[in-house]
Structures are given as structure tokens and as C-alpha cells.
C-alpha atoms as a PDB file:
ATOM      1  CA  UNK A   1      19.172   6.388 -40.876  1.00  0.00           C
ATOM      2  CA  UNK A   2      20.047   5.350 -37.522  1.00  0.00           C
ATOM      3  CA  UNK A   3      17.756   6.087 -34.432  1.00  0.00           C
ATOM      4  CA  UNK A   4      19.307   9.196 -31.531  1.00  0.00           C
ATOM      5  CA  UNK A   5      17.495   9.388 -28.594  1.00  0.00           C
ATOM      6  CA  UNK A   6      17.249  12.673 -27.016  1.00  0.00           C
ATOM      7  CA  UNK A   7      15.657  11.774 -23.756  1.00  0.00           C
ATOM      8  CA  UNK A   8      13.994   8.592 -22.056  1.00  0.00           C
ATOM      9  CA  UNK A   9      10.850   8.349 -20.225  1.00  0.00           C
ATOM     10  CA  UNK A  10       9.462   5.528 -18.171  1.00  0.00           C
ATOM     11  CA  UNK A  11       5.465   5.328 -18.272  1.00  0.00           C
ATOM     12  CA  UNK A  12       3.998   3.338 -15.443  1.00  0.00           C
ATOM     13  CA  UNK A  13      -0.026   2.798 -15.576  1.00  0.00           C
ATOM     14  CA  UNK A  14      -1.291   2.998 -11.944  1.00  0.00           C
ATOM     15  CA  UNK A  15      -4.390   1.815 -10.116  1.00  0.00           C
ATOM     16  CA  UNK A  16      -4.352   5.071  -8.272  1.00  0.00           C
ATOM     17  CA  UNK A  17      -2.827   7.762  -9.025  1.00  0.00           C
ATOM     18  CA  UNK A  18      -3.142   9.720  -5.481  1.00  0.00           C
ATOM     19  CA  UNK A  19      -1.611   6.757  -3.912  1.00  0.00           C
ATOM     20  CA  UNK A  20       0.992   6.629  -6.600  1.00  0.00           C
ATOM     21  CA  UNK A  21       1.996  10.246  -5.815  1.00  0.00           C
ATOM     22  CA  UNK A  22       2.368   9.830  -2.430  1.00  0.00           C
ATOM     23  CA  UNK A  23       4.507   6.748  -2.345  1.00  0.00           C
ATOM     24  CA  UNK A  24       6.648   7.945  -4.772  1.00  0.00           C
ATOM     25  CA  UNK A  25       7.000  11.833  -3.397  1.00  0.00           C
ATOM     26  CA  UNK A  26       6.917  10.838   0.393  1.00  0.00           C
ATOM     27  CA  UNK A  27       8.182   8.055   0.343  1.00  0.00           C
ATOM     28  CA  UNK A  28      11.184   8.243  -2.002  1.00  0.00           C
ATOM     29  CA  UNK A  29      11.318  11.842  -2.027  1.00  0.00           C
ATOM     30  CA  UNK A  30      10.917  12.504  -5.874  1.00  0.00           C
ATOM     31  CA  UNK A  31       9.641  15.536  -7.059  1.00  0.00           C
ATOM     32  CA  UNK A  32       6.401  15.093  -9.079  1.00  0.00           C
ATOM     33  CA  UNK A  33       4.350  17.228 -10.651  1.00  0.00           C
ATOM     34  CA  UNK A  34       0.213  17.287 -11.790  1.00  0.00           C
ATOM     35  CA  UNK A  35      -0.217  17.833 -15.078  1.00  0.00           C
ATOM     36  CA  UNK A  36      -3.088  18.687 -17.035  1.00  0.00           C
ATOM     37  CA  UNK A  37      -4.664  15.784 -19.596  1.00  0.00           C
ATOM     38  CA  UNK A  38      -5.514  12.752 -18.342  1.00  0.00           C
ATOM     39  CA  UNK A  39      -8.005  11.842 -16.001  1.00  0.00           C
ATOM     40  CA  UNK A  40      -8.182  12.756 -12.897  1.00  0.00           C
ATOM     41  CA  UNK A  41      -4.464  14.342 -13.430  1.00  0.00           C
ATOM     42  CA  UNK A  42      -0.918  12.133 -14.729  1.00  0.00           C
ATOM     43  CA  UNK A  43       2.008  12.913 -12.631  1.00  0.00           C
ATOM     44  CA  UNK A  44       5.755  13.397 -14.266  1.00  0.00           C
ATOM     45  CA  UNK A  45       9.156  14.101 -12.718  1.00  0.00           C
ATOM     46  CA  UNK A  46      12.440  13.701 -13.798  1.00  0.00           C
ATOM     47  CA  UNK A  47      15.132  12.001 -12.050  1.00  0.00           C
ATOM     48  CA  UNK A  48      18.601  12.007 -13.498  1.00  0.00           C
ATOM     49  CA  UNK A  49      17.377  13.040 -16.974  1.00  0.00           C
ATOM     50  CA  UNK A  50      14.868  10.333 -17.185  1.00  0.00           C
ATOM     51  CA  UNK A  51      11.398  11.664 -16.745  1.00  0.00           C
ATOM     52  CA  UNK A  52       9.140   9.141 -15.092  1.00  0.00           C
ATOM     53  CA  UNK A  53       5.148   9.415 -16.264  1.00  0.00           C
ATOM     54  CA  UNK A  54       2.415   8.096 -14.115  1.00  0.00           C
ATOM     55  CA  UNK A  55      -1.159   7.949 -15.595  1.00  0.00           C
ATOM     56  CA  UNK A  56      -4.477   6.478 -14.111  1.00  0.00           C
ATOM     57  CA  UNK A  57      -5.382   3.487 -16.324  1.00  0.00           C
ATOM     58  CA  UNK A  58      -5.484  -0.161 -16.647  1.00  0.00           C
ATOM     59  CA  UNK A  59      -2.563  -2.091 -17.363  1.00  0.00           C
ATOM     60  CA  UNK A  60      -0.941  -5.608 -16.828  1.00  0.00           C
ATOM     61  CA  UNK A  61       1.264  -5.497 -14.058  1.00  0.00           C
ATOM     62  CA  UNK A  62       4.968  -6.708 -14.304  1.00  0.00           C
ATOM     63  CA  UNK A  63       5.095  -5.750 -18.074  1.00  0.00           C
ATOM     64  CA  UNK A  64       7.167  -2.512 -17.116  1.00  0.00           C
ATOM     65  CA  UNK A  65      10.928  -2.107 -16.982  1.00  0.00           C
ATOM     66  CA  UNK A  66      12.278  -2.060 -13.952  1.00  0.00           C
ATOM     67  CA  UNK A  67      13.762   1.402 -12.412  1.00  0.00           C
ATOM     68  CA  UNK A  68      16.806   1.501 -10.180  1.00  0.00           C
ATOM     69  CA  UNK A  69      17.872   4.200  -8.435  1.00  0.00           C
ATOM     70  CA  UNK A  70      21.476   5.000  -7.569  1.00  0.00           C
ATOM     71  CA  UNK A  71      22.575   5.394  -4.039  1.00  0.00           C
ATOM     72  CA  UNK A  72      25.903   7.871  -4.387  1.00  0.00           C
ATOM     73  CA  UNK A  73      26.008   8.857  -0.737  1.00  0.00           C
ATOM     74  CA  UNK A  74      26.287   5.416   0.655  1.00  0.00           C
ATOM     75  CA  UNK A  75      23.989   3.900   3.527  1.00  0.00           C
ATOM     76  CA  UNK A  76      22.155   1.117   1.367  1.00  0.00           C
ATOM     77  CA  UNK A  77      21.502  -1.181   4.284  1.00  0.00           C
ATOM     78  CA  UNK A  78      19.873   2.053   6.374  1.00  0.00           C
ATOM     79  CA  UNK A  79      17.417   2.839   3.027  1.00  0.00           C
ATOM     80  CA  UNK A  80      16.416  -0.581   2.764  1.00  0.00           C
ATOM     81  CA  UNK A  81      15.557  -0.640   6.480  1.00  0.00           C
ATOM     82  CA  UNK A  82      13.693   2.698   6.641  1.00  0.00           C
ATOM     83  CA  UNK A  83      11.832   1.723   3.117  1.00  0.00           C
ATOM     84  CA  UNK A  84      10.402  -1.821   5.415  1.00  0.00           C
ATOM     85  CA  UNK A  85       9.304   0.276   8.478  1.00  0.00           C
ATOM     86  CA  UNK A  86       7.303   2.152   5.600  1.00  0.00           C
ATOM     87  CA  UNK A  87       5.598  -0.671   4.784  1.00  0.00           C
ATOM     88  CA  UNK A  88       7.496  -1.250   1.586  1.00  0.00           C
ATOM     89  CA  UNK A  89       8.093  -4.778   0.485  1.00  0.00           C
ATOM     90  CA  UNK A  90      11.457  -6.103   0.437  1.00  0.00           C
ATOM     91  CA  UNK A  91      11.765  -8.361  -2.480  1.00  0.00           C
ATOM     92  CA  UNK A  92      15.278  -8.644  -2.157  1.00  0.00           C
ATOM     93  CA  UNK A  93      17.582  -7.664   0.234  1.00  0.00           C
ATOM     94  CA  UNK A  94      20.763  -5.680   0.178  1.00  0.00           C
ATOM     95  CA  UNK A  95      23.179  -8.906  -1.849  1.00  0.00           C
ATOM     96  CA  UNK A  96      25.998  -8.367  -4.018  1.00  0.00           C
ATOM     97  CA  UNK A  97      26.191  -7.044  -7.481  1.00  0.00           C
ATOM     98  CA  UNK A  98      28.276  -6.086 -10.390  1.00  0.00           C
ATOM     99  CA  UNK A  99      30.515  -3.349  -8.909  1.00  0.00           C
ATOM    100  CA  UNK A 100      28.759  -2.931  -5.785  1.00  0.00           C
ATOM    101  CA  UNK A 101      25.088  -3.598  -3.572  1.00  0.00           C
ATOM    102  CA  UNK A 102      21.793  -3.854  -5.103  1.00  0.00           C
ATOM    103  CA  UNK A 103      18.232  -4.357  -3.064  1.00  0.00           C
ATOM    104  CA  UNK A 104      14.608  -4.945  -5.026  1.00  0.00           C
ATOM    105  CA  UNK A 105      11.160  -3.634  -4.216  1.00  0.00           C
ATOM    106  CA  UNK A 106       8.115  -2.828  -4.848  1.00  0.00           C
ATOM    107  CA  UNK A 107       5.759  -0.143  -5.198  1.00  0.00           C
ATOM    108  CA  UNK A 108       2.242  -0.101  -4.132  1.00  0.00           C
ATOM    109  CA  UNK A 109       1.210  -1.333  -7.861  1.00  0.00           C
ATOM    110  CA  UNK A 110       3.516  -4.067  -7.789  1.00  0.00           C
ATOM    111  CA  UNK A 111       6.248  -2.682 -10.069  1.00  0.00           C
ATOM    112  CA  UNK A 112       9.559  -3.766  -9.486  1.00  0.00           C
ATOM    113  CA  UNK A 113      11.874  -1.162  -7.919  1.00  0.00           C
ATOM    114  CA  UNK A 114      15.374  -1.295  -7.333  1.00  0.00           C
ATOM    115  CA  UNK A 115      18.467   0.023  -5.738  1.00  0.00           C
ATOM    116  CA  UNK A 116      22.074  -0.053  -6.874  1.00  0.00           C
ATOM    117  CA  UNK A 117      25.436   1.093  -4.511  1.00  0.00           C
ATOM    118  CA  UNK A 118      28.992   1.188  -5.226  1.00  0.00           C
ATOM    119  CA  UNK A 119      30.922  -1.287  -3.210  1.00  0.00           C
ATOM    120  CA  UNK A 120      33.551   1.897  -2.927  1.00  0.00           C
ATOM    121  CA  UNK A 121      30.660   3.335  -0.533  1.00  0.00           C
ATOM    122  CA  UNK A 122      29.781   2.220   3.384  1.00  0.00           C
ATOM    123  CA  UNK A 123      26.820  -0.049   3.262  1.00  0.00           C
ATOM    124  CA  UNK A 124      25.515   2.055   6.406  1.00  0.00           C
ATOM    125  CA  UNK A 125      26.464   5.605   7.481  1.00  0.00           C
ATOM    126  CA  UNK A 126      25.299   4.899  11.220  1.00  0.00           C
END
């Protein structure tokens, strides 16, 4: 019997959750939502297909997968920028990568974050 998956999540375990929620819907824009079953709250919202799940809780940072968002409008080089005058850290900047741009960060917990750009697209739309 061989193993289908359906759907994916990503589960993150975050120092604090209402900082968590507002990096992640202010500051990236994402759509999350408070859900019932966890204390105080978890937070989920899906992205692509993939749900991502916050909860409240210890954990080891560093031992999560990394997420990487797709940029398919183009401007790579003005997100990075606007993510560092948000206080975000850079980890690394806009470089080459397989078919395109990528740039690393992180979130207030430490996980990595990342970006990813077709080369077909303008590095920056200003």
C-alpha cells in the first residue's frame, strides 16, 4: 500500500502566538485565522493549498522546514527591502538560484523564511 497525500500542513510552535499573528498577517499579508483548542488560541491559514498551523508551545528552534514563498508578480529586490525597514532580518539577500532569485529570513521565532522569483520576472517593479 503506498502512501497519497491529500493535503500538507506546516506546524510551527511559537513563543507567542499574538506576535506570531501579527508578523505573519501584517507583515506578510497572510490570512490567518483563531481557532478554538489550544491555549490561548492556534492560528491556521492556507497559502497555496498548504495550510500553515501556529500553536503556543515550546519547541526547539531550527528543527522546522523551511517555507518559501513564491513571488509571481516580480519585484523581489523591493520585498526584500520593505521586509528590512520592518525590522525583518535579512539572512540572505536577493542571490541567484535554480531558475531564478531567492532571499532568506526570518521570523520573529527564528524560523527560516524564504523567497523564490523567476529570473523571467523584473527583480524590481520601480
Amino acid at each position: 500500500m503506498s502512501f497519497k497525500a491529500k493535503s500538507a500542513s506546516i506546524v510551527f510552535y511559537v513563543s507567542d502566538i499574538v506576535r506570531t499573528e501579527k508578523f505573519y498577517s501584517e507583515t506578510l499579508g497572510l490570512a490567518l485565522s483563531r481557532e478554538e483548542g489550544a491555549e490561548p488560541f492556534w492560528l491556521q491559514g492556507t497559502l497555496g493549498g498548504l495550510d500553515l498551523i501556529f500553536f503556543q508551545m515550546d519547541g526547539v528552534r531550527g528543527n522546522t522546514p523551511a517555507v518559501i514563498f513564491t513571488v509571481d508578480d516580480g519585484g523581489i529586490d523591493d520585498i526584500v527591502a520593505e521586509l528590512a525597514t520592518k525590522g525583518v532580518t535579512i539572512v540572505t539577500p536577493v542571490s541567484e538560484a535554480p531558475g531564478g532569485w531567492s532571499a532568506d529570513f526570518l521570523d520573529p521565532d527564528g524560523f527560516g523564511l524564504g523567497l523564490w522569483q523567476s529570473g523571467e520576472l523584473p527583480r524590481s517593479l520601480k
